[in-house]
C-alpha atoms as a PDB file:
ATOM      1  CA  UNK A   1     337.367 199.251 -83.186  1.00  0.00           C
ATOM      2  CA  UNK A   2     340.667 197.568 -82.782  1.00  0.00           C
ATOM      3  CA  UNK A   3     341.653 194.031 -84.550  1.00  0.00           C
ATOM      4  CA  UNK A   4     341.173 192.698 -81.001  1.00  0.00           C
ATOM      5  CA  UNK A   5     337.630 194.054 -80.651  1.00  0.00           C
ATOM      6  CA  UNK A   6     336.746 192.563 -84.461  1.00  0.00           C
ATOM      7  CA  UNK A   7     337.733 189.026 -83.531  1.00  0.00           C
ATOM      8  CA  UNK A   8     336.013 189.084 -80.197  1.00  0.00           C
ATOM      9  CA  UNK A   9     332.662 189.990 -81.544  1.00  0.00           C
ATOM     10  CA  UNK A  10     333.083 187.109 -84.374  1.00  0.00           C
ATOM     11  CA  UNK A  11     333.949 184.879 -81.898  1.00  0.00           C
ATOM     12  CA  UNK A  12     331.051 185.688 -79.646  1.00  0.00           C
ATOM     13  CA  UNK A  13     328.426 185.416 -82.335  1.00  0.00           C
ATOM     14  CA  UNK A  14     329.681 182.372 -83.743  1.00  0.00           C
ATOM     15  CA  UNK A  15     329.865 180.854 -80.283  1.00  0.00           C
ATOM     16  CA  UNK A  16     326.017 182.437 -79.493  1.00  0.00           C
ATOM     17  CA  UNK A  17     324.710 181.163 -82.936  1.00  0.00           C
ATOM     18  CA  UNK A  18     325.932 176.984 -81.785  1.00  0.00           C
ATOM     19  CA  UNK A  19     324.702 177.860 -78.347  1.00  0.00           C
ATOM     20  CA  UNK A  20     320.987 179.252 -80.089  1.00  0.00           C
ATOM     21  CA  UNK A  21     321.144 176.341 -82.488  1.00  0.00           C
ATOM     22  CA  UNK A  22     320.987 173.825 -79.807  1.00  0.00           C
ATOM     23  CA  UNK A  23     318.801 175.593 -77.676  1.00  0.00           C
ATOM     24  CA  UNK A  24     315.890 175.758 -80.546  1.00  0.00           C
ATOM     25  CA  UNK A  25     316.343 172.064 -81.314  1.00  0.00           C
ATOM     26  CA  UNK A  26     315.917 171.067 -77.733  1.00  0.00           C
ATOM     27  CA  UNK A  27     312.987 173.394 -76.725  1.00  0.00           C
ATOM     28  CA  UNK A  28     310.719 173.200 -80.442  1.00  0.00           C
ATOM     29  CA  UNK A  29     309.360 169.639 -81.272  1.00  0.00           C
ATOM     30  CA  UNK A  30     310.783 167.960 -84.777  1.00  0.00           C
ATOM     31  CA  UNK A  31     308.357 167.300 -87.312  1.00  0.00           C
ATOM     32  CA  UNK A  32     307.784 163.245 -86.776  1.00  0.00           C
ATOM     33  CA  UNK A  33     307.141 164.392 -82.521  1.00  0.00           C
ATOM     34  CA  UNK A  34     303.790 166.463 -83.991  1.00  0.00           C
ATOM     35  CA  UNK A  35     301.437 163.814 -83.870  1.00  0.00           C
ATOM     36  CA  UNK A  36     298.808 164.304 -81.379  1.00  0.00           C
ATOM     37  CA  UNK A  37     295.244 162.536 -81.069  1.00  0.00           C
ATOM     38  CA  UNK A  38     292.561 165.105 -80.636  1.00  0.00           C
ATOM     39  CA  UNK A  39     288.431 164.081 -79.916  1.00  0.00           C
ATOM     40  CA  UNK A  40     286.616 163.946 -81.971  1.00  0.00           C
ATOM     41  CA  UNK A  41     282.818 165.747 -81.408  1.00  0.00           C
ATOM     42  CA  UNK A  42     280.007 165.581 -83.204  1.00  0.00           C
ATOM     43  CA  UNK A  43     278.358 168.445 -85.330  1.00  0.00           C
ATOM     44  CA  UNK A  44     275.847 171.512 -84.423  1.00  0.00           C
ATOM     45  CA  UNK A  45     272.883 171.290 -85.736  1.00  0.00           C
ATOM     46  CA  UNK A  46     270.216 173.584 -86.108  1.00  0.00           C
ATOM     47  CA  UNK A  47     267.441 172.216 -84.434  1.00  0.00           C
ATOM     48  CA  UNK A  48     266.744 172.686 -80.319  1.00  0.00           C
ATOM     49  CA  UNK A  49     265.525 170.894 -78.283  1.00  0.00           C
ATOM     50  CA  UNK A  50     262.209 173.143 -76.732  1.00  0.00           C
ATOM     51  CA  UNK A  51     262.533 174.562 -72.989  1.00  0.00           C
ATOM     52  CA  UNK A  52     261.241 173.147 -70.207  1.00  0.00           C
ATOM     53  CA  UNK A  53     257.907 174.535 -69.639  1.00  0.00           C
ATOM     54  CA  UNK A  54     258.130 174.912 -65.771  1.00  0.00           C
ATOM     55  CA  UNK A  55     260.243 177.933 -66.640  1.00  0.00           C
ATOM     56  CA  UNK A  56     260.036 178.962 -70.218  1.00  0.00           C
ATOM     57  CA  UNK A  57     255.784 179.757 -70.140  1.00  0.00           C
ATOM     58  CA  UNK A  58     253.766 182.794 -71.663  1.00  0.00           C
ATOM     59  CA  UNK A  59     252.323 183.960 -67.920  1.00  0.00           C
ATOM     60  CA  UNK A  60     256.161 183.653 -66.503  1.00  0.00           C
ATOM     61  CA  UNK A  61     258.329 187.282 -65.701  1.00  0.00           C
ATOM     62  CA  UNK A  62     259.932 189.002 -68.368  1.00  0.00           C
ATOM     63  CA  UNK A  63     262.953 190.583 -66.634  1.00  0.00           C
ATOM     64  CA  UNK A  64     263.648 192.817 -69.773  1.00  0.00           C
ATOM     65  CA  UNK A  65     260.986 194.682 -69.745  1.00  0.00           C
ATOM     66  CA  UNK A  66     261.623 198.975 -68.555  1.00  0.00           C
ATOM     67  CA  UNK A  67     260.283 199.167 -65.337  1.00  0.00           C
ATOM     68  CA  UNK A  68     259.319 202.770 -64.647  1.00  0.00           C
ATOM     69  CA  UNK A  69     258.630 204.136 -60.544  1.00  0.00           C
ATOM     70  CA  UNK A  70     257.224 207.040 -60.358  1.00  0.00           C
ATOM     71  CA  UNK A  71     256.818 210.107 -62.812  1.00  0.00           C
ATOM     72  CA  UNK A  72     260.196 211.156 -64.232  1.00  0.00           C
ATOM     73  CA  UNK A  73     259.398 215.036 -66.061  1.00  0.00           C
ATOM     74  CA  UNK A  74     263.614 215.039 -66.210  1.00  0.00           C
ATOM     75  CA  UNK A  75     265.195 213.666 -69.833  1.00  0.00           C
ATOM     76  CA  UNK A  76     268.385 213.834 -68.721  1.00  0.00           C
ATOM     77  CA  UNK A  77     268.622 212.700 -65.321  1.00  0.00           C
ATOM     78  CA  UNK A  78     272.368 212.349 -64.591  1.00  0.00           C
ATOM     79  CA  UNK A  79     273.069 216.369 -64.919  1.00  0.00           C
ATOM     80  CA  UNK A  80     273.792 218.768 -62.302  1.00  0.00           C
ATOM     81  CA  UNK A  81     270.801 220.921 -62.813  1.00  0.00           C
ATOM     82  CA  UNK A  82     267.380 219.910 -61.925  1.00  0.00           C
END
């Protein structure tokens, strides 16, 4: 590099660095700007309330139970052989 080309690149970092310096102190907030109010909620507890009965009973559906149709003699019933 040539004299010429040393100076330049100073210049344009020095110039980049002021230019980056007032960029970051417009865009971030200062310290004494921080204050925000948040809501406040109250805490979890462990008790529940119980479920309504009309649809949490002992005679209602129990949609995880296996629900088998039909005799199925095949274990593995995704393969390409029967």
């Amino acid at each position: 590099m040539k004299q010429k080309d040393v100076a330049l690149v100073i210049v344009v970092v020095i110039i980049s660095a002021f230019i980056a310096l007032f960029a970051s102190k417009s865009i971030f907030v200062p310290p004494k700007n921080r204050h925000q109010e948040v809501e406040v909620i109250l805490p979890i507890s462990a008790s529940f309330p119980q479920p309504d009965s009309r649809y949490f009973n002992s005679s209602s559906y129990d949609p995880t139970q296996l629900i088998t149709i039909g005799q199925n003699n095949n274990p593995n019933p995704f393969s390409s052989s029967p």
